[in-house]
Every structure is written in structure tokens, then in C-alpha cells.
PDB file of N, CA and C in Angstrom:
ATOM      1  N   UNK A   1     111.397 110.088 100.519  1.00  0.00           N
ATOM      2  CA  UNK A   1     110.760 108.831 100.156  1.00  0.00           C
ATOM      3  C   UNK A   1     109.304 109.067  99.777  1.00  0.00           C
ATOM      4  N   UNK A   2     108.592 109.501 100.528  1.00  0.00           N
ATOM      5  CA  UNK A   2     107.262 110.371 100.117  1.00  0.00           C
ATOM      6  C   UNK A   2     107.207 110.418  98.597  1.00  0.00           C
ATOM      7  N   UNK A   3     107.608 111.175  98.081  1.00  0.00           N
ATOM      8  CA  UNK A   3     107.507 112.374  97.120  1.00  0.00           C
ATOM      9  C   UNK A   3     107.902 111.343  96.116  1.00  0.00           C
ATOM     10  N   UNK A   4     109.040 110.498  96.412  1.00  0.00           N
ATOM     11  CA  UNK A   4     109.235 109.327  95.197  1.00  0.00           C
ATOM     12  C   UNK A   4     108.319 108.701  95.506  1.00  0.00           C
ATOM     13  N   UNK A   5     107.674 108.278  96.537  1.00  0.00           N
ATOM     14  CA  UNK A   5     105.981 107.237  96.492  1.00  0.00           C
ATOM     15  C   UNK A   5     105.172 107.914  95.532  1.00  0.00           C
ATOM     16  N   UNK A   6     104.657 109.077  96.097  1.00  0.00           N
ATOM     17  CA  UNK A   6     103.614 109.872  95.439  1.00  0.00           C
ATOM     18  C   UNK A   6     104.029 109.841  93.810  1.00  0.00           C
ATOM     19  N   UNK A   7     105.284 110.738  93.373  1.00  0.00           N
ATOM     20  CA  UNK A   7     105.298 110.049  91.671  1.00  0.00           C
ATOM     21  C   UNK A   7     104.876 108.931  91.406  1.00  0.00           C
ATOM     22  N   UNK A   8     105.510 107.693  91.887  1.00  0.00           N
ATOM     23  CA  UNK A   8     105.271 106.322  91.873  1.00  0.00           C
ATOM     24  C   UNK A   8     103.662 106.188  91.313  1.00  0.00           C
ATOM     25  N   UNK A   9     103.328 106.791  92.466  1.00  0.00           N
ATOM     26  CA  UNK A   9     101.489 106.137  92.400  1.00  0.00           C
ATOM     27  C   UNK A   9     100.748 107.159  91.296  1.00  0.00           C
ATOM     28  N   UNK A  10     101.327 108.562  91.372  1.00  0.00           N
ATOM     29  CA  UNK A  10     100.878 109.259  90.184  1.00  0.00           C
ATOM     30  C   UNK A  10     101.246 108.429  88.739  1.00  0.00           C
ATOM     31  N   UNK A  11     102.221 107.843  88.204  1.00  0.00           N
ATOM     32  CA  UNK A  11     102.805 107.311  86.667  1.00  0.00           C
ATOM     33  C   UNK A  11     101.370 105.767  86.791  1.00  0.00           C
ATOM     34  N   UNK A  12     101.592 104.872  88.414  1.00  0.00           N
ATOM     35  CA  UNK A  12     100.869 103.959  88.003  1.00  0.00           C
ATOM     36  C   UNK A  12      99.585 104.232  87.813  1.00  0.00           C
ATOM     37  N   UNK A  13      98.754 105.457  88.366  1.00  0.00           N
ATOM     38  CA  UNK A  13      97.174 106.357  87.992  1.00  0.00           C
ATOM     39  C   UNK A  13      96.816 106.462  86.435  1.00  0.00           C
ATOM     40  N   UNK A  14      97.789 106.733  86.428  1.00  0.00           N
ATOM     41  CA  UNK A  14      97.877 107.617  84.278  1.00  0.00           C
ATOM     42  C   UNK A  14      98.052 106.413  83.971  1.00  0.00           C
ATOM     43  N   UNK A  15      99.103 105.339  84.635  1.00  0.00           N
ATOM     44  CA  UNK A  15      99.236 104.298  83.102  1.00  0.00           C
ATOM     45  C   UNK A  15      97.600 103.228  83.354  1.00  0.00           C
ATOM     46  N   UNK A  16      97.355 103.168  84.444  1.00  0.00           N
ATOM     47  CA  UNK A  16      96.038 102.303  84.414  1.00  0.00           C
ATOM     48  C   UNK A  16      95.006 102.916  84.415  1.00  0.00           C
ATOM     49  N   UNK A  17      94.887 104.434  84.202  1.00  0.00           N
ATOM     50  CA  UNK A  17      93.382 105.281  84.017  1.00  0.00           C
ATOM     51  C   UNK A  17      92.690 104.475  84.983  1.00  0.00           C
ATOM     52  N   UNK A  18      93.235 104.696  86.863  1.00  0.00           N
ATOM     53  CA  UNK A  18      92.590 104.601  87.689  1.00  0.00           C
ATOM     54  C   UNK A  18      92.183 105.593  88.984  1.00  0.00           C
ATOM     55  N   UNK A  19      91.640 105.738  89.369  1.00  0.00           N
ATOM     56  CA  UNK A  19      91.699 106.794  90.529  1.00  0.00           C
ATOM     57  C   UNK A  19      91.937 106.746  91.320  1.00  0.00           C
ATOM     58  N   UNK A  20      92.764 108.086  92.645  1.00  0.00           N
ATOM     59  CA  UNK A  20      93.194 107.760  93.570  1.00  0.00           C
ATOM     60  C   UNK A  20      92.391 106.720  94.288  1.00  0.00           C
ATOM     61  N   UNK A  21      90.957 107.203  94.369  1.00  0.00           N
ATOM     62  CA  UNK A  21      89.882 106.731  95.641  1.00  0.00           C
ATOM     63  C   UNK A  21      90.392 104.846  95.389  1.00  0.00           C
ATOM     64  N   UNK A  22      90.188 104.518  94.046  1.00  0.00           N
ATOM     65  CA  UNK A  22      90.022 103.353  93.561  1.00  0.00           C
ATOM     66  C   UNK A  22      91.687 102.349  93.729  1.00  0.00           C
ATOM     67  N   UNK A  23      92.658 103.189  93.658  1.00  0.00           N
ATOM     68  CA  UNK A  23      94.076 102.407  94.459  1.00  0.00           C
ATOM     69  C   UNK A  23      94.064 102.476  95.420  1.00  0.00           C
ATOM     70  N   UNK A  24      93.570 103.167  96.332  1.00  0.00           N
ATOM     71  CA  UNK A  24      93.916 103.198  97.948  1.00  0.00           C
ATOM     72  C   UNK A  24      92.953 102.335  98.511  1.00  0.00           C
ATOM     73  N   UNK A  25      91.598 102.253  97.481  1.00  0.00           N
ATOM     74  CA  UNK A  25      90.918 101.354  98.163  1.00  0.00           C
ATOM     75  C   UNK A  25      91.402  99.681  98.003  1.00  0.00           C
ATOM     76  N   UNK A  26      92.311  99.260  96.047  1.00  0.00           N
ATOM     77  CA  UNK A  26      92.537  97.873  96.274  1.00  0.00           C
ATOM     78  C   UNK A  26      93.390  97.900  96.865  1.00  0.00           C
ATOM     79  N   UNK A  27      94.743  98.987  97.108  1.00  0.00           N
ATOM     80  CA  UNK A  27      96.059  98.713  97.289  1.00  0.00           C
ATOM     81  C   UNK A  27      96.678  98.033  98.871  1.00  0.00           C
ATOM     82  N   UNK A  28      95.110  99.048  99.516  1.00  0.00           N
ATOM     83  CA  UNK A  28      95.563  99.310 101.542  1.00  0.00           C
ATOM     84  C   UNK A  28      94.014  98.722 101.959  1.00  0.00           C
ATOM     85  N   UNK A  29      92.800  98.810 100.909  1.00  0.00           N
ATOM     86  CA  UNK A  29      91.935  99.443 101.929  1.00  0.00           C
ATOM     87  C   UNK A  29      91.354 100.961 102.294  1.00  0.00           C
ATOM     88  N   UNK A  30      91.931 101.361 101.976  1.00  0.00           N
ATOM     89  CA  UNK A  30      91.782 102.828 102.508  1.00  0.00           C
ATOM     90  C   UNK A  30      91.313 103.743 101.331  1.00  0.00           C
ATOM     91  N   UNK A  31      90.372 104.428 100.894  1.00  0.00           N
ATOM     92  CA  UNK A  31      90.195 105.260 100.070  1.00  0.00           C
ATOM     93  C   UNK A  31      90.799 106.691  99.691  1.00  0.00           C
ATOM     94  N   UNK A  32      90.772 107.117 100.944  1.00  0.00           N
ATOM     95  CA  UNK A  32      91.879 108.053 101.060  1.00  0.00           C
ATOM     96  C   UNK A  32      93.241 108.383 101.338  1.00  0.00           C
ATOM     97  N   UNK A  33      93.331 107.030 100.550  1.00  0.00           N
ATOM     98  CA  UNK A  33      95.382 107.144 101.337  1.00  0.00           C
ATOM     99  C   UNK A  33      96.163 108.518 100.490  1.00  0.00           C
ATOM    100  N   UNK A  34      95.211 108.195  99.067  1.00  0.00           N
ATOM    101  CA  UNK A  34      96.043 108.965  98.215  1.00  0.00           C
ATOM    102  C   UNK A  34      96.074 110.515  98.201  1.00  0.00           C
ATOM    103  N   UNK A  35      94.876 110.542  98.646  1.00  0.00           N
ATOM    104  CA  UNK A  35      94.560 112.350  98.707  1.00  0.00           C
ATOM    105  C   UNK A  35      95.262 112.647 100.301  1.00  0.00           C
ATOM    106  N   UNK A  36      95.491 111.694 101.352  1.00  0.00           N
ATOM    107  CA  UNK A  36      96.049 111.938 102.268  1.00  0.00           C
ATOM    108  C   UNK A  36      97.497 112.067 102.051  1.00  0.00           C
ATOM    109  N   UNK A  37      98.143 111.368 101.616  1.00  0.00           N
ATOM    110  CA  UNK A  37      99.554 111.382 100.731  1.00  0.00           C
ATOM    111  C   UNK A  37     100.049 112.168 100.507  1.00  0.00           C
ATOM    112  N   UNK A  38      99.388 112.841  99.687  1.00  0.00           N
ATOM    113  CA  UNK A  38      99.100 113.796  98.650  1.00  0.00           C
ATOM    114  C   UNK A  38      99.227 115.714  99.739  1.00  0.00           C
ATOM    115  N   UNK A  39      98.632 115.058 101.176  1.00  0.00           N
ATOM    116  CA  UNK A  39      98.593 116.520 101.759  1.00  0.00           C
ATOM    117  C   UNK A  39      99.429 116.334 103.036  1.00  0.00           C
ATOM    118  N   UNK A  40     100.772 115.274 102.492  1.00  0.00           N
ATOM    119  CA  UNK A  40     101.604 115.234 103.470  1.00  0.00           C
ATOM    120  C   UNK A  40     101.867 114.160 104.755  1.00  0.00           C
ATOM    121  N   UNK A  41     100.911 113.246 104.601  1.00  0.00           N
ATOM    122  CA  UNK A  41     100.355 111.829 105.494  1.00  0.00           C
ATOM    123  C   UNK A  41     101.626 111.322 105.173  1.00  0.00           C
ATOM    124  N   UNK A  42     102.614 110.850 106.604  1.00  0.00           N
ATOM    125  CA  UNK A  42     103.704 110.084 106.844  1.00  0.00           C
ATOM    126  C   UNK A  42     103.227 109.004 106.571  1.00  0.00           C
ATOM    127  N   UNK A  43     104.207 107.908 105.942  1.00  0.00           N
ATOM    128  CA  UNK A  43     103.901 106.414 105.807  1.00  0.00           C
ATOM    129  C   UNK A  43     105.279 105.504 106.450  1.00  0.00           C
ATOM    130  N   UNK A  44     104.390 104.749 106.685  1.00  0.00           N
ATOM    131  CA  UNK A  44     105.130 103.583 107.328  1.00  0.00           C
ATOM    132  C   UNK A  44     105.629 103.218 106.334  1.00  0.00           C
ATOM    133  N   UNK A  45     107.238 102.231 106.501  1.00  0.00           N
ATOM    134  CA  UNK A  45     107.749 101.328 105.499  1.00  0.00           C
ATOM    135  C   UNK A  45     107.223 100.202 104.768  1.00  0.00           C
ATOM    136  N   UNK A  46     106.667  99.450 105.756  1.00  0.00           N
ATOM    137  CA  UNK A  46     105.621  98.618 105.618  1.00  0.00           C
ATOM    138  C   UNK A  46     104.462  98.945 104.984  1.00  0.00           C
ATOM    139  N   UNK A  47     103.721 100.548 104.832  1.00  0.00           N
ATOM    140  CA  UNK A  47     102.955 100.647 103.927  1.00  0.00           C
ATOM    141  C   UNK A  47     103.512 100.934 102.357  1.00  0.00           C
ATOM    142  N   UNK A  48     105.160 101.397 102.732  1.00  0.00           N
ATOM    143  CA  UNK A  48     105.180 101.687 101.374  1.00  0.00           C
ATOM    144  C   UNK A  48     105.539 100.303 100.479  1.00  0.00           C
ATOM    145  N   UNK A  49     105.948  99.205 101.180  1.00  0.00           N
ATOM    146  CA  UNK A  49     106.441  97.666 101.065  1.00  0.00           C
ATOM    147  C   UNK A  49     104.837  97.437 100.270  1.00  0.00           C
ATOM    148  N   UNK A  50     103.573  97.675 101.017  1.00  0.00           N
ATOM    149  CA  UNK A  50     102.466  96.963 100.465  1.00  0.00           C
ATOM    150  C   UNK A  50     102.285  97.842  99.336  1.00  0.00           C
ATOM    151  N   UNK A  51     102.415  98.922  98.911  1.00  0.00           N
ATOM    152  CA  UNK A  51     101.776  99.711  97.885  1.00  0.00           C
ATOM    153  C   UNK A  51     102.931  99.527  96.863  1.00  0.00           C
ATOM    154  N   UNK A  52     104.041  99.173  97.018  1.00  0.00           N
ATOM    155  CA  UNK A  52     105.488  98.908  95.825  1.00  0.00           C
ATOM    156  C   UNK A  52     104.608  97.703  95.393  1.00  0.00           C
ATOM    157  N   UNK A  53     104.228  96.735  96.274  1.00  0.00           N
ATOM    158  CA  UNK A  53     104.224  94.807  96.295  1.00  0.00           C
ATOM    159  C   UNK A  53     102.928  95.106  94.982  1.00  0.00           C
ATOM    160  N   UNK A  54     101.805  95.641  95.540  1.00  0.00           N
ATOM    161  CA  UNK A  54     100.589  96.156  94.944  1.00  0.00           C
ATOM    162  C   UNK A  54     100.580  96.427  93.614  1.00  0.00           C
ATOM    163  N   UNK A  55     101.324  97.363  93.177  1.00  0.00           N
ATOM    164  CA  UNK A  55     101.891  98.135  91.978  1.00  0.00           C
ATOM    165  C   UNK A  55     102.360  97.064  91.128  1.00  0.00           C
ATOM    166  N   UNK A  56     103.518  96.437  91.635  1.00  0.00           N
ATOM    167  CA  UNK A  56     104.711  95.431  90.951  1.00  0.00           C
ATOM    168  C   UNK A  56     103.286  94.548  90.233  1.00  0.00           C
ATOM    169  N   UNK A  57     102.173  93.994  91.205  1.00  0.00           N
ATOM    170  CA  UNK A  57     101.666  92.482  90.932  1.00  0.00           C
ATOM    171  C   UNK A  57     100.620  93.088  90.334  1.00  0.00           C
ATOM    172  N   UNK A  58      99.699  94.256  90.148  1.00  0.00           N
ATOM    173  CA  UNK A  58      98.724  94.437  89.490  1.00  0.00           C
ATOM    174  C   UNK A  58      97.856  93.831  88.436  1.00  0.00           C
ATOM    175  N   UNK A  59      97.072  93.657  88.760  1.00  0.00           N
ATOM    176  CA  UNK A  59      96.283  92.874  87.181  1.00  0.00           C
ATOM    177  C   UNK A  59      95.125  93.250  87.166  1.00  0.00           C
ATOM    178  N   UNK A  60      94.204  93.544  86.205  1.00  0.00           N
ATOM    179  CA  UNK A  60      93.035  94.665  86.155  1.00  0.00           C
ATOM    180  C   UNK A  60      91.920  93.966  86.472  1.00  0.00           C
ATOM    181  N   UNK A  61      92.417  92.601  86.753  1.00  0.00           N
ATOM    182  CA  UNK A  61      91.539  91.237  86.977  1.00  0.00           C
ATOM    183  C   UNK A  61      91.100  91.123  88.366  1.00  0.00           C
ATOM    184  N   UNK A  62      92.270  91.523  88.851  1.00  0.00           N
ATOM    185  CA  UNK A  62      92.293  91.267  90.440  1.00  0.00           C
ATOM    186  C   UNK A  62      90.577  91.670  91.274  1.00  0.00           C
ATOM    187  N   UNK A  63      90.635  90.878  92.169  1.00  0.00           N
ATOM    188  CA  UNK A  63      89.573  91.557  93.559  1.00  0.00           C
ATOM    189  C   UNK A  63      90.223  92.786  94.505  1.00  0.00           C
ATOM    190  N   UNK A  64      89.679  93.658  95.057  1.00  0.00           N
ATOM    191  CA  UNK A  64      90.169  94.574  95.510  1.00  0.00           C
ATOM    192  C   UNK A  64      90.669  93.556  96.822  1.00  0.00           C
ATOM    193  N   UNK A  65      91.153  94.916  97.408  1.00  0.00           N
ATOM    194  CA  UNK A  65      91.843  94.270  99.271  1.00  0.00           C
ATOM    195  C   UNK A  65      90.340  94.344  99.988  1.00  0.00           C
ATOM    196  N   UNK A  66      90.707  93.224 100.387  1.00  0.00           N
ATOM    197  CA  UNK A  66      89.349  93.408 101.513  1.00  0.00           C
ATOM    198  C   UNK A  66      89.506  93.476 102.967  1.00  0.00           C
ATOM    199  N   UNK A  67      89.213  93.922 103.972  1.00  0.00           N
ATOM    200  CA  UNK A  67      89.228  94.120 105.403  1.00  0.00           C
ATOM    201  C   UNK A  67      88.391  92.882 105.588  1.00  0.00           C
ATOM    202  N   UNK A  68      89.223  92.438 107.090  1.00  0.00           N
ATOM    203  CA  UNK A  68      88.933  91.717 107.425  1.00  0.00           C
ATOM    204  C   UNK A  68      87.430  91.890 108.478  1.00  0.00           C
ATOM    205  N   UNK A  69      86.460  91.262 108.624  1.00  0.00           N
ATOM    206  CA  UNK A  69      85.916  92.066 109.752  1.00  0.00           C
ATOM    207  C   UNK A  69      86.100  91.607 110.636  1.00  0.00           C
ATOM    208  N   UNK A  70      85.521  92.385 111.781  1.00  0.00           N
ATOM    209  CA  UNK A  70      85.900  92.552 113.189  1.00  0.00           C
ATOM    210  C   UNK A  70      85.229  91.663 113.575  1.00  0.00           C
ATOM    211  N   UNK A  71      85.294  90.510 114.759  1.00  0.00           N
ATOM    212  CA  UNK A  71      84.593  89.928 115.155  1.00  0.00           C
ATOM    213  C   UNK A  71      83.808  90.350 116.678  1.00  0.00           C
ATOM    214  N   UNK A  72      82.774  90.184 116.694  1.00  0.00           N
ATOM    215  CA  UNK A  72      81.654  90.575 117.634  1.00  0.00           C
ATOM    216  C   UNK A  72      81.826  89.606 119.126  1.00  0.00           C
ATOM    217  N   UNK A  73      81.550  90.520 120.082  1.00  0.00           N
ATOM    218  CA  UNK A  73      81.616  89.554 121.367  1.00  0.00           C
ATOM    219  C   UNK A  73      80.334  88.584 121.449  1.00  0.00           C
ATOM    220  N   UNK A  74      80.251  87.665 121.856  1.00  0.00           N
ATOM    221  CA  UNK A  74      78.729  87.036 121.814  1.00  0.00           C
ATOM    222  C   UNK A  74      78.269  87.509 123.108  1.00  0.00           C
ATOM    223  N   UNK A  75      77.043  87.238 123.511  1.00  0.00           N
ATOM    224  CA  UNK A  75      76.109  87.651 124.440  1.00  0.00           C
ATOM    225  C   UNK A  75      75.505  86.669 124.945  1.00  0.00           C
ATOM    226  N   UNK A  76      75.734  86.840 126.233  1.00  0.00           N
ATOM    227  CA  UNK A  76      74.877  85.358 126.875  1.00  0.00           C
ATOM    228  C   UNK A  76      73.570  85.265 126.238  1.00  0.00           C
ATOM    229  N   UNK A  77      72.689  84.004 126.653  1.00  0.00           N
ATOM    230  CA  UNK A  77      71.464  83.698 125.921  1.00  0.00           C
ATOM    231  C   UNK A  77      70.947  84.717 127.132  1.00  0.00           C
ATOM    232  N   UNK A  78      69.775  85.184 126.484  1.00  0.00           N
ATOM    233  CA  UNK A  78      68.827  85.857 127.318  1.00  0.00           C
ATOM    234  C   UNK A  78      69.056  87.212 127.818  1.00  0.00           C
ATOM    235  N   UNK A  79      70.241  87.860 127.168  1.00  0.00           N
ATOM    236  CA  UNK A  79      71.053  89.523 127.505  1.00  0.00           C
ATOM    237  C   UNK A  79      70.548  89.981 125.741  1.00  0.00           C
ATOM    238  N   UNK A  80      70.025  91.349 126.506  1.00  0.00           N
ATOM    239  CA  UNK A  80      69.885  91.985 125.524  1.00  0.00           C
ATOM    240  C   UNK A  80      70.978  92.804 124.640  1.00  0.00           C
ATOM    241  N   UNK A  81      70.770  92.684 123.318  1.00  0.00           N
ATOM    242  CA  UNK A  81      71.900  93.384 122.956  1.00  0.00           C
ATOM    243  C   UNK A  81      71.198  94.937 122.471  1.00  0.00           C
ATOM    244  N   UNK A  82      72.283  95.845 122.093  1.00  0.00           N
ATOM    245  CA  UNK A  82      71.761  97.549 121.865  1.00  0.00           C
ATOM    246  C   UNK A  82      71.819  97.357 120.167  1.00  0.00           C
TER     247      UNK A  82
END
């Protein structure tokens, strides 16, 4: 399954003259998914579900994926924070 991903994402690279760094970053998030991929990085089904879904819906229009951020604990009034 791998190895048919990796073609996969290699044909969609060449046909959109994009770079790994630049799919892994809209596709997952991740910048290095592809060069990780690439040196053998197991994937979940579910990642390969988001990177098929990704591929299928593409539009050169799109906003990348964005992470959500993390939300911060609050701090009582008057505690210092680091």
C-alpha cells in the first residue's frame, strides 16, 4: 500500500509542479510526511484516507491545512507565568 501511496503522490507532484515540503504541509500539516514516506514511514489508513480525500479535491486555490492550536492553561490572577 505504501509504495502505491508514494507513486500516487509522486504523479500528483509532477502533474501540479508542487513539492514534497509543500503537499505534506496542505495535505496533513506535516512538511515532512513526504520525505518521511519516502524513507519508509508506516501510515495509518486514516492518513492514507486524508491524503487520497486531499488529492481527489485539490484546487490550486485552496488554503493550506491548518493546525489547530493548542490551547493554554490560564493562570490564576497574580501567578507568575515562565
Amino acid at each position: 500500500m505504501t509504495s502505491s501511496l508514494i507513486d500516487q503522490i509522486e504523479n500528483f507532484l509532477g502533474q501540479h509542479s508542487m513539492s514534497p515540503i509543500t503537499f505534506g504541509r496542505k495535505a496533513l500539516g506535516d512538511p515532512h510526511f513526504v520525505r518521511d514516506l519516502r524513507g519508509g514511514r508506516d501510515v495509518r489508513l486514516s492518513t492514507v484516507e486524508r491524503v487520497k480525500e486531499f488529492m481527489e479535491g485539490y484546487r490550486a486555490d485552496q488554503p493550506p491545512f491548518v493546525k489547530q492550536p493548542r490551547r493554554h492553561r490560564r493562570t490564576a490572577p497574580g501567578m507568575a507565568t515562565a
